[in-house]
N, C-alpha and C. Protein backbone atom coordinates (compact mmCIF):
# COMPACT_ATOMS: atom_id res chain seq x y z
N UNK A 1 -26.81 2.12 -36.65
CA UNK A 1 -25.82 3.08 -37.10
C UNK A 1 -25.91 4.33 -36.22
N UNK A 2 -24.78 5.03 -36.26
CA UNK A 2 -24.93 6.30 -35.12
C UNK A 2 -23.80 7.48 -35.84
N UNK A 3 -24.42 8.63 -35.85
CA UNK A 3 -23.49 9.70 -36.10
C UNK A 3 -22.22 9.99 -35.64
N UNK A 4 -21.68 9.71 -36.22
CA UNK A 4 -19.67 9.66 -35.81
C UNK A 4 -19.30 11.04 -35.49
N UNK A 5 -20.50 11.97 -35.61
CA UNK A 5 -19.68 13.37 -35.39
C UNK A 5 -20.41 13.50 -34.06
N UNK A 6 -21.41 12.82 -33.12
CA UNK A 6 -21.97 12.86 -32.01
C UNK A 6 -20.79 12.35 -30.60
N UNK A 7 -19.93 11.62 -31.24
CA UNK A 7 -18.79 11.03 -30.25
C UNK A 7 -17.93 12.13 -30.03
N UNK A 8 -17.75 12.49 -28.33
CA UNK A 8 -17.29 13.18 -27.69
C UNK A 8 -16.25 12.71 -27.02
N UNK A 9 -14.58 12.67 -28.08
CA UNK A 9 -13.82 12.25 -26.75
C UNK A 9 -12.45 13.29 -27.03
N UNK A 10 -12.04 13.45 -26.32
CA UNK A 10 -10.80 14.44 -26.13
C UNK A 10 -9.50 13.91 -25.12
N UNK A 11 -8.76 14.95 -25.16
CA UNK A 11 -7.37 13.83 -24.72
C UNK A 11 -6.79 15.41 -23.41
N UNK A 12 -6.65 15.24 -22.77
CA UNK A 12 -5.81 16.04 -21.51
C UNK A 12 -4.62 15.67 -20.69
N UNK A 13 -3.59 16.47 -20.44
CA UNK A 13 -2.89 15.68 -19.79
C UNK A 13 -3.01 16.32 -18.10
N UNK A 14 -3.03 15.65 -17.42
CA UNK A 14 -2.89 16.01 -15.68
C UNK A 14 -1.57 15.24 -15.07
N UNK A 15 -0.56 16.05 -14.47
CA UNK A 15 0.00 15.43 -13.18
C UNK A 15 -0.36 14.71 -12.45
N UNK A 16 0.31 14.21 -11.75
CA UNK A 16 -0.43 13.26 -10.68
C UNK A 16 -0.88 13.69 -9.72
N UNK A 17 -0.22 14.62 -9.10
CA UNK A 17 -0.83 15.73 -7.93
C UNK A 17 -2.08 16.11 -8.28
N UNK A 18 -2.61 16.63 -9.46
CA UNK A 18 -3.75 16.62 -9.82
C UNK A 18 -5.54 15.33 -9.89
N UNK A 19 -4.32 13.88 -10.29
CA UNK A 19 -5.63 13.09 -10.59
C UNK A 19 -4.92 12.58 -8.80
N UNK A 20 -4.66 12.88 -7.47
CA UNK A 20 -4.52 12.30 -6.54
C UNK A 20 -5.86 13.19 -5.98
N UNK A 21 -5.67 14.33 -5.68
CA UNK A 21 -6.74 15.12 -5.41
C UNK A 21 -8.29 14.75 -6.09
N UNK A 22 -8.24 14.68 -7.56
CA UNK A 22 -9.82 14.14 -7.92
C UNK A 22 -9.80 12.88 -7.11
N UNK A 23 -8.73 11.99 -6.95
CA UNK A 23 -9.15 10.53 -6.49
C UNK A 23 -9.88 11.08 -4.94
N UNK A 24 -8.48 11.77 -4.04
CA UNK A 24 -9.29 12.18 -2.67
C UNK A 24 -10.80 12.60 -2.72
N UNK A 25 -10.99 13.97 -3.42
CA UNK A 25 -12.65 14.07 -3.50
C UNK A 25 -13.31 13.52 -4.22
N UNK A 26 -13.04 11.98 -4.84
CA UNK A 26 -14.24 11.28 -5.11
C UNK A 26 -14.75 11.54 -6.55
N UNK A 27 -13.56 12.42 -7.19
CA UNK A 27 -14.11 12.63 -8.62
C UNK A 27 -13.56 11.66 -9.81
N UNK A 28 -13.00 10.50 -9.18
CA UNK A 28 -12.40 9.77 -9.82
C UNK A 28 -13.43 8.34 -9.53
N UNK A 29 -13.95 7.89 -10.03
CA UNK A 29 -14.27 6.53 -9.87
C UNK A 29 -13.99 5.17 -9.82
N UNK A 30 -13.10 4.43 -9.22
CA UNK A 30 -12.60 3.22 -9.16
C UNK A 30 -13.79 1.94 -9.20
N UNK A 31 -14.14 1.04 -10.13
CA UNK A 31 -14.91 0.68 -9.51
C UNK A 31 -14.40 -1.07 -9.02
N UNK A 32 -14.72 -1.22 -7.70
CA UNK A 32 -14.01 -2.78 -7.21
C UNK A 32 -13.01 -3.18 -8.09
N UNK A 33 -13.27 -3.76 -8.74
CA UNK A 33 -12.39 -4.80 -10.25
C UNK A 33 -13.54 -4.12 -11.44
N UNK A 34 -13.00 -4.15 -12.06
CA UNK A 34 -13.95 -3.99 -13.51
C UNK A 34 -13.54 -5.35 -14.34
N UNK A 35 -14.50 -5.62 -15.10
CA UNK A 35 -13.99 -6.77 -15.57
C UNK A 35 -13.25 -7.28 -16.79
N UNK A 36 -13.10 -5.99 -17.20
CA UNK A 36 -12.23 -6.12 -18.26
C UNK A 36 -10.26 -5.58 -17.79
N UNK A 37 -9.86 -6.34 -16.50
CA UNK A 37 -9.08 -6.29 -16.11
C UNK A 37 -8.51 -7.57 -16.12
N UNK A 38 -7.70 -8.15 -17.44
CA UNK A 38 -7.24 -9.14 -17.80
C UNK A 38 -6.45 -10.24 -16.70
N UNK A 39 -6.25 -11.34 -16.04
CA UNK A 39 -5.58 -11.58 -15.13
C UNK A 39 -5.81 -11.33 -13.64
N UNK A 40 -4.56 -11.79 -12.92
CA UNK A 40 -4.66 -11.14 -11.67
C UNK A 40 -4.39 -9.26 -11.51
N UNK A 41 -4.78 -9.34 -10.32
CA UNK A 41 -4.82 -7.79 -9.69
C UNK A 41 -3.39 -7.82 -9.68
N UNK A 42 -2.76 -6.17 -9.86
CA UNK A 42 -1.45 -6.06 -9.15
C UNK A 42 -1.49 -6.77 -8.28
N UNK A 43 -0.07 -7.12 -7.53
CA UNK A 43 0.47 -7.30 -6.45
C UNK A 43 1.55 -6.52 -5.99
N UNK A 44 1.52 -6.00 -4.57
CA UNK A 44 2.52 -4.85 -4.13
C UNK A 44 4.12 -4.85 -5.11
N UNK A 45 4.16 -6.39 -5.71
CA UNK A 45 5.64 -6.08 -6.21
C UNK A 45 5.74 -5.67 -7.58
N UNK A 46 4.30 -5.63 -8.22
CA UNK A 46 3.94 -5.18 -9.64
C UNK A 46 4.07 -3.25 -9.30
N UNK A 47 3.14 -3.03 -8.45
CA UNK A 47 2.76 -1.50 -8.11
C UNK A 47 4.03 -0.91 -7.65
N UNK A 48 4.91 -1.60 -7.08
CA UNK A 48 6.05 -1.02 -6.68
C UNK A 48 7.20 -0.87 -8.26
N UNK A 49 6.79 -1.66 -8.32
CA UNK A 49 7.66 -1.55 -10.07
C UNK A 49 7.10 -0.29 -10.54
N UNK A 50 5.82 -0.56 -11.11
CA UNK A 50 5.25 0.95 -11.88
C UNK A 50 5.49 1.66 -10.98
N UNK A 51 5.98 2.74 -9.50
CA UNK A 51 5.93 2.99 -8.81
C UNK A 51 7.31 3.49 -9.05
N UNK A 52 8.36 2.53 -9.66
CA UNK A 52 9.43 3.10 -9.76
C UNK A 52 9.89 3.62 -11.51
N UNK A 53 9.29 3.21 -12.33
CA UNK A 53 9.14 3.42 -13.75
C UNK A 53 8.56 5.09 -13.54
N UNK A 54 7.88 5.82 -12.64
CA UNK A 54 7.99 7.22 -12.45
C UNK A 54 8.79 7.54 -12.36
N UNK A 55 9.03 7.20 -10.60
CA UNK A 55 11.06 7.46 -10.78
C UNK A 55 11.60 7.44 -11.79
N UNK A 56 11.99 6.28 -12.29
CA UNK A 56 12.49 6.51 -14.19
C UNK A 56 12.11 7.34 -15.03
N UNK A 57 11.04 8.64 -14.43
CA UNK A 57 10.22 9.52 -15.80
C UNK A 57 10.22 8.64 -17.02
N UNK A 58 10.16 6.98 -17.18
CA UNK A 58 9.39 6.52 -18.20
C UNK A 58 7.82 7.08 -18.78
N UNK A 59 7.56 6.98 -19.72
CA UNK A 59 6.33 7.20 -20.26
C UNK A 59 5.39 6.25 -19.78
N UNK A 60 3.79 6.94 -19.20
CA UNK A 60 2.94 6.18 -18.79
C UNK A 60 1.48 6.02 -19.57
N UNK A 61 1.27 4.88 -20.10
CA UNK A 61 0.11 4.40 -20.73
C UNK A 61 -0.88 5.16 -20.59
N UNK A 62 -1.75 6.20 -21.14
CA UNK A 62 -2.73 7.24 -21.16
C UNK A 62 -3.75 6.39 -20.20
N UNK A 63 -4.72 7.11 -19.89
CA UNK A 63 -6.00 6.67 -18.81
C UNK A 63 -7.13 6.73 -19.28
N UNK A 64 -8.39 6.10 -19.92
CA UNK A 64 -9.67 6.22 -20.31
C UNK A 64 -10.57 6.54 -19.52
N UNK A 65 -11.00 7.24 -19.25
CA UNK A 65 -12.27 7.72 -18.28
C UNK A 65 -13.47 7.99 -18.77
N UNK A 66 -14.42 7.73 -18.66
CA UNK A 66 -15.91 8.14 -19.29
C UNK A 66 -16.27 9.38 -18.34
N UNK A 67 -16.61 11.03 -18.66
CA UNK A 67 -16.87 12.03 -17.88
C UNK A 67 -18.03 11.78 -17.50
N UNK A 68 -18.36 12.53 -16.81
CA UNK A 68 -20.14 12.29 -16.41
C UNK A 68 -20.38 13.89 -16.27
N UNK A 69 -21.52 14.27 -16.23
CA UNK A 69 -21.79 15.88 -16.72
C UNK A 69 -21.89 16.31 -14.76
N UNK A 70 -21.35 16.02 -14.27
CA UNK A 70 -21.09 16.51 -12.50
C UNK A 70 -19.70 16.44 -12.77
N UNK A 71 -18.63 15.95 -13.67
CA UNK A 71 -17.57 16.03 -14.17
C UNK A 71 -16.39 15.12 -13.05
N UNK A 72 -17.26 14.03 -12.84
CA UNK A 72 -16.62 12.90 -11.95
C UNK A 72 -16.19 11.92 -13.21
N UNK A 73 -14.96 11.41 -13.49
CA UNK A 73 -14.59 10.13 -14.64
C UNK A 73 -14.62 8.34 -13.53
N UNK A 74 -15.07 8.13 -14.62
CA UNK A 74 -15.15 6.70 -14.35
C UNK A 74 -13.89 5.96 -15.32
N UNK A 75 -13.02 5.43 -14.80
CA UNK A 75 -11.80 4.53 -14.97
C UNK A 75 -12.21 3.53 -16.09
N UNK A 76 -12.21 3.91 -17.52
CA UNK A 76 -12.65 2.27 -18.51
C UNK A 76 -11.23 1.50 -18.34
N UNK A 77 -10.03 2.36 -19.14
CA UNK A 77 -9.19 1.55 -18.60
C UNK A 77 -7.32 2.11 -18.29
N UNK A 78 -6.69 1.55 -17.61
CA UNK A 78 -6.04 1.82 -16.23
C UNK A 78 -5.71 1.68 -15.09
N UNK A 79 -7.26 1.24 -14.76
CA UNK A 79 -7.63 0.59 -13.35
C UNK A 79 -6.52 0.47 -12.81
N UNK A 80 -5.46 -0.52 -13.52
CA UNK A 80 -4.39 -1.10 -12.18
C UNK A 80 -3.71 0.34 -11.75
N UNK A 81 -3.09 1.03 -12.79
CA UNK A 81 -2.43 2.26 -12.32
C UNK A 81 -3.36 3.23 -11.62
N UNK A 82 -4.61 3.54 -11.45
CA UNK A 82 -4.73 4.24 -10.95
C UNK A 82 -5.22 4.01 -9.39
N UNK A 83 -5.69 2.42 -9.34
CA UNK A 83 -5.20 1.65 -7.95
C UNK A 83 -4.04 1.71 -7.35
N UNK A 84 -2.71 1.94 -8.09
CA UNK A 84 -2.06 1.58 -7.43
C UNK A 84 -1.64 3.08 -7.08
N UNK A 85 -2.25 4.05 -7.62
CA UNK A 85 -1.56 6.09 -6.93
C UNK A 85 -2.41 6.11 -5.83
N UNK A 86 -3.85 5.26 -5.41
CA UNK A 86 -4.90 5.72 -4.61
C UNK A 86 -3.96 4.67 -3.15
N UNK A 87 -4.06 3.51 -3.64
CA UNK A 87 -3.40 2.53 -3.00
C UNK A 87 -1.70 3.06 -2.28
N UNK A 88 -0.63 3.58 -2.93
CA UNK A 88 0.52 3.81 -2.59
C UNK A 88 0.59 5.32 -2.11
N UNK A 89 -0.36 6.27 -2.88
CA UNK A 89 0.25 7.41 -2.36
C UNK A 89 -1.44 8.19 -1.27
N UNK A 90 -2.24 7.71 -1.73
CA UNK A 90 -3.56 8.29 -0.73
C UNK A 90 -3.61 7.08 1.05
N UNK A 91 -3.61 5.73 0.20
CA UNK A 91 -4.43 5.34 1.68
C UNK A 91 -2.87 4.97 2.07
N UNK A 92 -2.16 4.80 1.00
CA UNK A 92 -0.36 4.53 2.02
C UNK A 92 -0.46 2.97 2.25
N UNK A 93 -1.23 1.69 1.76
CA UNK A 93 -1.47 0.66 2.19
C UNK A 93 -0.49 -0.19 1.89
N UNK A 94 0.22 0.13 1.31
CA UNK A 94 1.97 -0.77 0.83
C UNK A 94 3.32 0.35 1.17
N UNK A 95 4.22 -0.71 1.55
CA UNK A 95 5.39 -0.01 1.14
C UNK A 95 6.60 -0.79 -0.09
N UNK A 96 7.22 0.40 -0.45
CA UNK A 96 7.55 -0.15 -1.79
C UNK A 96 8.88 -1.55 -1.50
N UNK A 97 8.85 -2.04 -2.28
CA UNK A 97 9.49 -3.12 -1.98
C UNK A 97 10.70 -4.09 -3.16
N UNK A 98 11.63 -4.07 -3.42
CA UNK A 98 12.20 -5.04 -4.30
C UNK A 98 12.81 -4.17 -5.61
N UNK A 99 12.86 -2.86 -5.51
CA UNK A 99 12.91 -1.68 -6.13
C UNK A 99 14.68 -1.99 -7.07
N UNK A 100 14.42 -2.41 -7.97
CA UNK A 100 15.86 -2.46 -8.88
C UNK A 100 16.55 -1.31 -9.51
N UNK A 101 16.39 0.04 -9.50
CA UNK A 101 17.37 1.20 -9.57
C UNK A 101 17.51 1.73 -8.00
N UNK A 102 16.17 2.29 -7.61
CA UNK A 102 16.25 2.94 -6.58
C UNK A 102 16.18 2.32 -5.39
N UNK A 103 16.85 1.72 -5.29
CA UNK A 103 16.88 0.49 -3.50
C UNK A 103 16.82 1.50 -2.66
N UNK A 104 16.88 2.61 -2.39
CA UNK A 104 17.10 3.63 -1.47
C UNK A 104 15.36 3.54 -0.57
N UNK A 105 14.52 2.95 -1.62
CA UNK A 105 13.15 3.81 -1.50
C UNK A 105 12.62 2.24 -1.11
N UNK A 106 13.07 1.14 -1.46
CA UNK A 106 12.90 0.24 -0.49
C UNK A 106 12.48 0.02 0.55
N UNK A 107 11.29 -0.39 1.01
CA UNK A 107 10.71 -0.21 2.28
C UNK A 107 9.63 0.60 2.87
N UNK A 108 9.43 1.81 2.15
CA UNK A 108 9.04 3.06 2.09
C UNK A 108 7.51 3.69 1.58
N UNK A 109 6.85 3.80 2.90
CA UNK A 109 5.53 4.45 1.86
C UNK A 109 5.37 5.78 1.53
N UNK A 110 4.32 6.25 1.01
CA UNK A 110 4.48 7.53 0.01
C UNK A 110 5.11 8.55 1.22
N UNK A 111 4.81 8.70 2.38
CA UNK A 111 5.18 9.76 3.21
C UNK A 111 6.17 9.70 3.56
N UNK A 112 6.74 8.65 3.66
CA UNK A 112 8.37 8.56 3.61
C UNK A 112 9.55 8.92 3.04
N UNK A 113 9.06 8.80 1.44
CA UNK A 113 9.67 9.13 0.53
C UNK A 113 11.03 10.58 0.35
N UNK A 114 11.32 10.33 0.31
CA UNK A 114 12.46 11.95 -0.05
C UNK A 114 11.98 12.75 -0.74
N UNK A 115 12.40 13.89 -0.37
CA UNK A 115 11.20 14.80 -0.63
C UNK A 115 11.06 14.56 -2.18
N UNK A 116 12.80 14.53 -2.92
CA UNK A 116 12.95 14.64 -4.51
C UNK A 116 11.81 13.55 -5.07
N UNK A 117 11.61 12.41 -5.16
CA UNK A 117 10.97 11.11 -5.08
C UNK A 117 9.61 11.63 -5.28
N UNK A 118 9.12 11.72 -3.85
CA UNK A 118 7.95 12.45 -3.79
C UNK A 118 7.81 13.05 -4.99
N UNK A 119 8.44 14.29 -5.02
CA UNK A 119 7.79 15.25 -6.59
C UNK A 119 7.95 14.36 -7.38
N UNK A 120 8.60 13.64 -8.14
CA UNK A 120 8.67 12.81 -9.10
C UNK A 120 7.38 12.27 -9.21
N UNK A 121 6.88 12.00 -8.63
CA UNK A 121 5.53 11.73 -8.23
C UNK A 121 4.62 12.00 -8.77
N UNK A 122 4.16 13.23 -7.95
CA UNK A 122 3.51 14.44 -8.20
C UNK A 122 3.53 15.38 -9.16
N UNK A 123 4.59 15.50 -9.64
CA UNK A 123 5.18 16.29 -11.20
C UNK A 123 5.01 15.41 -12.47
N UNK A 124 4.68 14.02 -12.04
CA UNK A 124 4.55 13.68 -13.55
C UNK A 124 3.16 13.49 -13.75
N UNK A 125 3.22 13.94 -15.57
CA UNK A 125 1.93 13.87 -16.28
C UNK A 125 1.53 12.65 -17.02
N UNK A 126 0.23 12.41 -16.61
CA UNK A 126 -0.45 11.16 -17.38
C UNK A 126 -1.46 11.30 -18.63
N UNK A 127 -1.25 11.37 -19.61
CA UNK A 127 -2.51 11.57 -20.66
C UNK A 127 -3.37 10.70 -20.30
N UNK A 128 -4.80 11.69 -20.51
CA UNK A 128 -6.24 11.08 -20.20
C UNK A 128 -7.13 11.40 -21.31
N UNK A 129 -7.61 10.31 -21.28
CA UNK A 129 -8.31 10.48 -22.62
C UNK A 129 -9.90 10.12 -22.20
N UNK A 130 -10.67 11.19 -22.67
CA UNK A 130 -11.92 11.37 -21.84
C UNK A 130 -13.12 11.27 -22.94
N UNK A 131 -13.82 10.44 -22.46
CA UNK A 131 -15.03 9.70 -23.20
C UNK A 131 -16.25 10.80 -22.65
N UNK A 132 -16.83 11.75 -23.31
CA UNK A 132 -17.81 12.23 -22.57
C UNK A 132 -19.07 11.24 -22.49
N UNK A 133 -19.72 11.92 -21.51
CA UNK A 133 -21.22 10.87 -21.23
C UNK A 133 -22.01 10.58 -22.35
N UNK A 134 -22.25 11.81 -23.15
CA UNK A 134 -22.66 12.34 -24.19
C UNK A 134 -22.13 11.21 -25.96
N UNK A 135 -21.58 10.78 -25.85
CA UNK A 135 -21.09 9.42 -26.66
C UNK A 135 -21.36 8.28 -26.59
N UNK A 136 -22.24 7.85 -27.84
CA UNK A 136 -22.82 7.01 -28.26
C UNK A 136 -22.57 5.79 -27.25
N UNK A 137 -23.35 5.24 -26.95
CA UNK A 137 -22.80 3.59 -25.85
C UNK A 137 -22.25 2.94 -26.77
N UNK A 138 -22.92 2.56 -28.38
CA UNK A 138 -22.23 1.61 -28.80
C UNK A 138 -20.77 2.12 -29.09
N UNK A 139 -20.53 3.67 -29.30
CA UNK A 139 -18.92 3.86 -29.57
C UNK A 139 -18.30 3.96 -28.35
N UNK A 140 -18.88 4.45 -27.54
CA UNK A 140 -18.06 4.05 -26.35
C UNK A 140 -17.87 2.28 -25.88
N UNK A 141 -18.69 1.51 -26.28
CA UNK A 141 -18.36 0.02 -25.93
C UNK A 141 -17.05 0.03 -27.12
N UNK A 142 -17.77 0.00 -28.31
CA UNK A 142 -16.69 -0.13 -29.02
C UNK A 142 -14.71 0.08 -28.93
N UNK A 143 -14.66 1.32 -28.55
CA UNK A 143 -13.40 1.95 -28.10
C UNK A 143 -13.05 1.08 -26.71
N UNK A 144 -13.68 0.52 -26.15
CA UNK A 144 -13.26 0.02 -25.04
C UNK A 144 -12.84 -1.56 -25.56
N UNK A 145 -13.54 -1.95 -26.48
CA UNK A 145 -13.22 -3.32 -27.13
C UNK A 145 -11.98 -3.54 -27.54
N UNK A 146 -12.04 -2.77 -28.44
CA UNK A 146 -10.67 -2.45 -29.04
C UNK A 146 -9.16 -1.88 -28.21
N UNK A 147 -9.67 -1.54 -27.21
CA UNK A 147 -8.50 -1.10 -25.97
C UNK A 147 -7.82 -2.72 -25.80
N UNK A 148 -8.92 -3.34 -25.09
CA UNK A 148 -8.50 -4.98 -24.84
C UNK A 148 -8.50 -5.72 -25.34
N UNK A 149 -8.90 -5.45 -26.96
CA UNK A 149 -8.54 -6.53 -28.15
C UNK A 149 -7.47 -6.59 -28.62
N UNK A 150 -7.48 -5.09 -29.63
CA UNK A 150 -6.18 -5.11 -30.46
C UNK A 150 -5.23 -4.79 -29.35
N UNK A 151 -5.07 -4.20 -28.58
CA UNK A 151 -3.61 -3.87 -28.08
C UNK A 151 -3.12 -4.89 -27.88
N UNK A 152 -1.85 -4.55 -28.28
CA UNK A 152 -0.53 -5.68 -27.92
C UNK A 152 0.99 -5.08 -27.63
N UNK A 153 1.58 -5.84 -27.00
CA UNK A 153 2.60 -4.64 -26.49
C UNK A 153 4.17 -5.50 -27.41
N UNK A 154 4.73 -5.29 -28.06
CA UNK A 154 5.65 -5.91 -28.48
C UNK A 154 7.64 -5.00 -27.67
N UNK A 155 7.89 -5.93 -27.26
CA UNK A 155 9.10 -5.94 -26.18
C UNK A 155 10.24 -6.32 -26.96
């Protein structure tokens, strides 16, 4: 058993311009695959989709991070999205491709982009929801269980 008032988690929201920069200096942690990454990896025509669902200012699925007291987060879960901002807009390793509103952007990696696009980008906010270090392992396993158990997405 463990004290429920010892669990440290809180919720923030950051732009993307913001978690691109922690990704550049390394305060973001990706790690390879994690393995609670159901399926295959994106593929450029998945990332280009979410890629354009910004464009759409659709709403984006909050981000789990575990803090660490040097205040670097480690990715529990997200992974694919936040592969695919390090992937499309830091190392530039795809260009977008197969794009069903915005065909304009077709072809196109992050530096390419128009400038408007771009901010779209950069201006939108992602809720993060932050596990401090300081929280119990078993509630932090727990909360992570339940991320990839119960969720279900009904369409």
């Amino acid at each position: 058993m463990y004290d429920t008032y010892s669990a440290r988690i809180w919720q923030t929201t950051n732009n993307i311009g913001l978690i691109l920069s922690r990704l550049h200096d390394n305060k973001i942690i990706l790690p390879p695959q994690p393995e609670n990454v159901d399926g295959e990896i994106w593929g450029n025509g998945t990332k280009s989709l979410w890629i354009e669902s910004i464009f759409l200012r659709l709403p984006i699925m909050p981000i789990f991070v575990i803090e660490y007291p040097n205040a670097a987060w480690k990715v529990v879960a997200g992974w694919q999205e936040m592969n695919t901002l390090k992937d499309y807009c830091l190392s530039q390793s795809f260009a977008l491709g197969k794009m069903e509103f915005f065909s304009e952007a077709d072809g196109l990696k992050f530096s390419e982009l128009p400038r408007g696009l771009e901010r779209r980008i950069l201006e939108t906010s992602i809720n993060i929801v932050i596990i401090e270090s300081v929280t119990p392992q078993n509630v932090t396993n727990s909360l992570i269980n339940r991320l990839f158990t119960h969720h279900r997405f009904i369409v």
